[in-house]
N, C-alpha and C. Protein backbone atom coordinates (compact mmCIF):
# COMPACT_ATOMS: atom_id res chain seq x y z
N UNK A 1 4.60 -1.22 -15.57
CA UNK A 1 4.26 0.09 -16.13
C UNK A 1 3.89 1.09 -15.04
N UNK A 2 4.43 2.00 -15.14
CA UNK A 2 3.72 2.97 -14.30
C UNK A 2 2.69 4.00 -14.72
N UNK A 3 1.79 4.24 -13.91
CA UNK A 3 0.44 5.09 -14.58
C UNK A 3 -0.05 6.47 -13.04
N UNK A 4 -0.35 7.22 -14.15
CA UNK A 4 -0.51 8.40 -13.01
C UNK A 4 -2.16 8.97 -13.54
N UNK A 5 -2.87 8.45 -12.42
CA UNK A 5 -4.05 9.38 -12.55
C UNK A 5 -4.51 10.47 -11.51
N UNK A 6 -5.55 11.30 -11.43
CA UNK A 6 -5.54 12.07 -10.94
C UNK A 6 -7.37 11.80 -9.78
N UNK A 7 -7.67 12.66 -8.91
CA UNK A 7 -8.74 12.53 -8.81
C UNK A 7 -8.82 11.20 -7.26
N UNK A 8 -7.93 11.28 -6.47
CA UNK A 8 -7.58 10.95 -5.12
C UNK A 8 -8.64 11.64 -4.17
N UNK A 9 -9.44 11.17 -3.32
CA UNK A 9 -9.20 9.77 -3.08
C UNK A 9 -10.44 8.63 -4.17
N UNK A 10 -9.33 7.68 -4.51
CA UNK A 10 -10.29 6.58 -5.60
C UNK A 10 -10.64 6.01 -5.16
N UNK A 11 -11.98 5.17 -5.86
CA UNK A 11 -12.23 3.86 -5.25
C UNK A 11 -11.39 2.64 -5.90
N UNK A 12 -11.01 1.52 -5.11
CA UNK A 12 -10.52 0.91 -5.66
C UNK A 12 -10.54 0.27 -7.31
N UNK A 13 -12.06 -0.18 -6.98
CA UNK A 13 -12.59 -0.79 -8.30
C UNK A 13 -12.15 0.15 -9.78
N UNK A 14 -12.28 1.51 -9.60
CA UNK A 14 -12.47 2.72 -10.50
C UNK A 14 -10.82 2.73 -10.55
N UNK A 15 -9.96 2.53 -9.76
CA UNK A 15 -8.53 2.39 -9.93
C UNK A 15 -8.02 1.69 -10.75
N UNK A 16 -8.37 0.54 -10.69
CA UNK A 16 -8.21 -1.13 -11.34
C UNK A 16 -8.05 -0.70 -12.68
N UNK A 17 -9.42 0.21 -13.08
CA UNK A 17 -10.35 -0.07 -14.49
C UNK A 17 -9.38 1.05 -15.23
N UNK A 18 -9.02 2.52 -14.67
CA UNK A 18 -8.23 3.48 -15.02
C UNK A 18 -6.96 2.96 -15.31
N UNK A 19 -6.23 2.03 -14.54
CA UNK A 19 -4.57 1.82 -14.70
C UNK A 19 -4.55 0.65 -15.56
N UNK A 20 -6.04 0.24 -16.57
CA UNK A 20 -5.76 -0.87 -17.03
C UNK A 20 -5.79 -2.35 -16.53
N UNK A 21 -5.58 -2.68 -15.27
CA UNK A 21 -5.35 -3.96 -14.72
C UNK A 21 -7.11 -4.67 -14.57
N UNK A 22 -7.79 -4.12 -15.04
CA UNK A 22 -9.76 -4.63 -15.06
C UNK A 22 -10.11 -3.91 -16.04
N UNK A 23 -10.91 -4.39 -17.04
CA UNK A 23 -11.38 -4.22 -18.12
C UNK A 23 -12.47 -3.41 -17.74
N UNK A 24 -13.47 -3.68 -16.56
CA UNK A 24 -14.31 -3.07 -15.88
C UNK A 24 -14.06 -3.06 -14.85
N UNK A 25 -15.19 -2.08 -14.10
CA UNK A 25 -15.19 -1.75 -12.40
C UNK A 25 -15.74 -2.88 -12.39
N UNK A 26 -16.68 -3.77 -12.30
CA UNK A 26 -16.93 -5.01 -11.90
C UNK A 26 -16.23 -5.95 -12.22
N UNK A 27 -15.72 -6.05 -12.78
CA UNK A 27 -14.65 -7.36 -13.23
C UNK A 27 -13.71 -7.01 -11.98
N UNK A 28 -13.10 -5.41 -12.05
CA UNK A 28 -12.27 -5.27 -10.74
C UNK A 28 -13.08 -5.80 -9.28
N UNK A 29 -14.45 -5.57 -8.87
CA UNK A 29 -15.00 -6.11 -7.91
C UNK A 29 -14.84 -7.70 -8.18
N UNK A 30 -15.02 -8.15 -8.85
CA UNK A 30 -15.14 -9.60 -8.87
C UNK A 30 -13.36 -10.38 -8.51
N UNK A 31 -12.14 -9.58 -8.80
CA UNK A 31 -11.44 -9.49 -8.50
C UNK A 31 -10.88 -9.30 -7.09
N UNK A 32 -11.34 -8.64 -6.58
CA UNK A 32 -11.21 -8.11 -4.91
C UNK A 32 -11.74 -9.30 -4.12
N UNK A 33 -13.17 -9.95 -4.60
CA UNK A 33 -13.96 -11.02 -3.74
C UNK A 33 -13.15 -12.06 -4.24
N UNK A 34 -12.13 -12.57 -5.25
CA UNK A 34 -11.56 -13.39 -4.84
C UNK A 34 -10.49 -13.51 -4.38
N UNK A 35 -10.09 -12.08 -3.63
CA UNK A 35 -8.50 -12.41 -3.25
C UNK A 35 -7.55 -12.14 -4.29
N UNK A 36 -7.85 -11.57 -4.98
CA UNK A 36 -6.74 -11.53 -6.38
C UNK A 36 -5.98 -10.13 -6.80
N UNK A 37 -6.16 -9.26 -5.60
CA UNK A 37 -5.75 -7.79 -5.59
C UNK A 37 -4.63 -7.64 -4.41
N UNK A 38 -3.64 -6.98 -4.62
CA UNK A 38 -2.87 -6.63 -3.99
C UNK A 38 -2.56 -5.20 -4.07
N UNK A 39 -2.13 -4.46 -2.90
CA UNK A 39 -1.83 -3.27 -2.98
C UNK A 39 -0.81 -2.81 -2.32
N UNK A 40 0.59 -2.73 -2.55
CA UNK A 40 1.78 -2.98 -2.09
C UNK A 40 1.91 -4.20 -0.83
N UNK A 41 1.57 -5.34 -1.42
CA UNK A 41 2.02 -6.39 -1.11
C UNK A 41 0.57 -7.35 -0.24
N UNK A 42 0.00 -6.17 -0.07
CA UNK A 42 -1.44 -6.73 1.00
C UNK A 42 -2.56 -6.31 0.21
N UNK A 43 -3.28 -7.90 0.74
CA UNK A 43 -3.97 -8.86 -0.36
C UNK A 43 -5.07 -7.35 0.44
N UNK A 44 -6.59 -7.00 -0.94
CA UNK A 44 -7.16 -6.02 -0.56
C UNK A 44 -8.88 -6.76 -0.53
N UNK A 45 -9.63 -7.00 0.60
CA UNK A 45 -10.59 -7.71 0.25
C UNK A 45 -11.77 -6.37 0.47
N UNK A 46 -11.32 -5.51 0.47
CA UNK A 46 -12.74 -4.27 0.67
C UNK A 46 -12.43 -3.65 -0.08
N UNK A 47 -14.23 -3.76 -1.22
CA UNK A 47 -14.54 -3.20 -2.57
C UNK A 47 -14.77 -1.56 -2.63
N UNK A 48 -15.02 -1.06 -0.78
CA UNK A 48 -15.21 0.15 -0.61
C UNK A 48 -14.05 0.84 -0.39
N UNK A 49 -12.88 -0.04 -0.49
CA UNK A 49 -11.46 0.80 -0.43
C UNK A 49 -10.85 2.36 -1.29
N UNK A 50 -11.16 3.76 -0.88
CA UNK A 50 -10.15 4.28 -1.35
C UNK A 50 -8.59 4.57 -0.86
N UNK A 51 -8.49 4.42 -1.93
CA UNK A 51 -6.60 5.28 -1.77
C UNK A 51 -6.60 6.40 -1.70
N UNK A 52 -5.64 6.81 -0.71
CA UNK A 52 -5.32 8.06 -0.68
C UNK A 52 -4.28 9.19 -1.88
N UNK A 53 -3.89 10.23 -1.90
CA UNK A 53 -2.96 10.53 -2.82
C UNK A 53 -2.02 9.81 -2.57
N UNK A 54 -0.60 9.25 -3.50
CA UNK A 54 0.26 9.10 -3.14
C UNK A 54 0.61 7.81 -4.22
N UNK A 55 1.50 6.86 -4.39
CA UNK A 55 2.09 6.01 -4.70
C UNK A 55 1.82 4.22 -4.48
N UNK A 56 1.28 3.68 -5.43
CA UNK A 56 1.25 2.53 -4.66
C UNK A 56 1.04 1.31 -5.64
N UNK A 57 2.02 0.30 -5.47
CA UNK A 57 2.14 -0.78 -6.24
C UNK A 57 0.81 -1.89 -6.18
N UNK A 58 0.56 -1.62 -7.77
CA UNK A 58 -1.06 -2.63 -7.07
C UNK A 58 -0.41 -3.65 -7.98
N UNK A 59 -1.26 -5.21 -7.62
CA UNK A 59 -0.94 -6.07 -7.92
C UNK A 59 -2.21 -6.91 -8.44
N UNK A 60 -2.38 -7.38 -9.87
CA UNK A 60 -3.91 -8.09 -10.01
C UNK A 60 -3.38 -9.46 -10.54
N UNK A 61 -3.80 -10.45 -9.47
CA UNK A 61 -3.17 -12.14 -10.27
C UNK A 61 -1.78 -11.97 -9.59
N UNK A 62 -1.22 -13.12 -10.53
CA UNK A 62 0.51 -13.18 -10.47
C UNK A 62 1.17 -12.67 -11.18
N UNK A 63 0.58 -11.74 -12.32
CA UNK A 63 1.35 -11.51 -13.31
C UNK A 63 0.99 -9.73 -13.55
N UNK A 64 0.43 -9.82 -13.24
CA UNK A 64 -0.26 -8.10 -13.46
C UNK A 64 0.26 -7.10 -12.66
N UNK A 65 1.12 -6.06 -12.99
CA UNK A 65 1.83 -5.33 -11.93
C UNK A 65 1.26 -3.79 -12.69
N UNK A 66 0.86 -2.55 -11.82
CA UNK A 66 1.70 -1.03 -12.07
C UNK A 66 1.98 -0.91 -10.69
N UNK A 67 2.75 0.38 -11.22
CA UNK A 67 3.02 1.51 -10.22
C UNK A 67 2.26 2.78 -10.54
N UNK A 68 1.02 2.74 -9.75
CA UNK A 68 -0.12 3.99 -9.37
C UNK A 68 0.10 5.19 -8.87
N UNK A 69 0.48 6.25 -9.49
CA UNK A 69 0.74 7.37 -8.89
C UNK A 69 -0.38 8.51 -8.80
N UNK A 70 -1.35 8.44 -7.45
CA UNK A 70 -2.45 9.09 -7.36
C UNK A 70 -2.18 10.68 -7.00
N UNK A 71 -2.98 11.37 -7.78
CA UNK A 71 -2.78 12.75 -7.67
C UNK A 71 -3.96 13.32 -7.02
């Protein structure tokens, strides 16, 4: 699915929870500490991560895909 939010630069966690892929921002943190986040292809272990504007395939698990289009 692809999802476009606005409001760059995000924090990761607050990303997760917006595009759907974490039910919560902490569930998304609890996610990150185990290695279970990807963000075009690289695994993301910092909870203080924002993204910049722009495009980017996040990945939660093996099965969980969007395409993030930050505005």
């Amino acid at each position: 699915p692809e999802v476009s939010l606005s409001g760059a630069p995000m924090g990761i966690g607050s990303l997760l929870k917006a595009a759907g892929l974490a039910s919560s921002t902490s569930e998304a943190n609890r996610l990150i500490e185990g290695g279970g986040v990807r963000v075009d292809g690289a695994v993301i272990s910092d909870k203080g991560l924002k993204l910049p504007a722009g495009t980017f395939v996040v990945q939660v698990g093996k099965r969980k895909f969007a395409r993030v289009t930050l505005g």
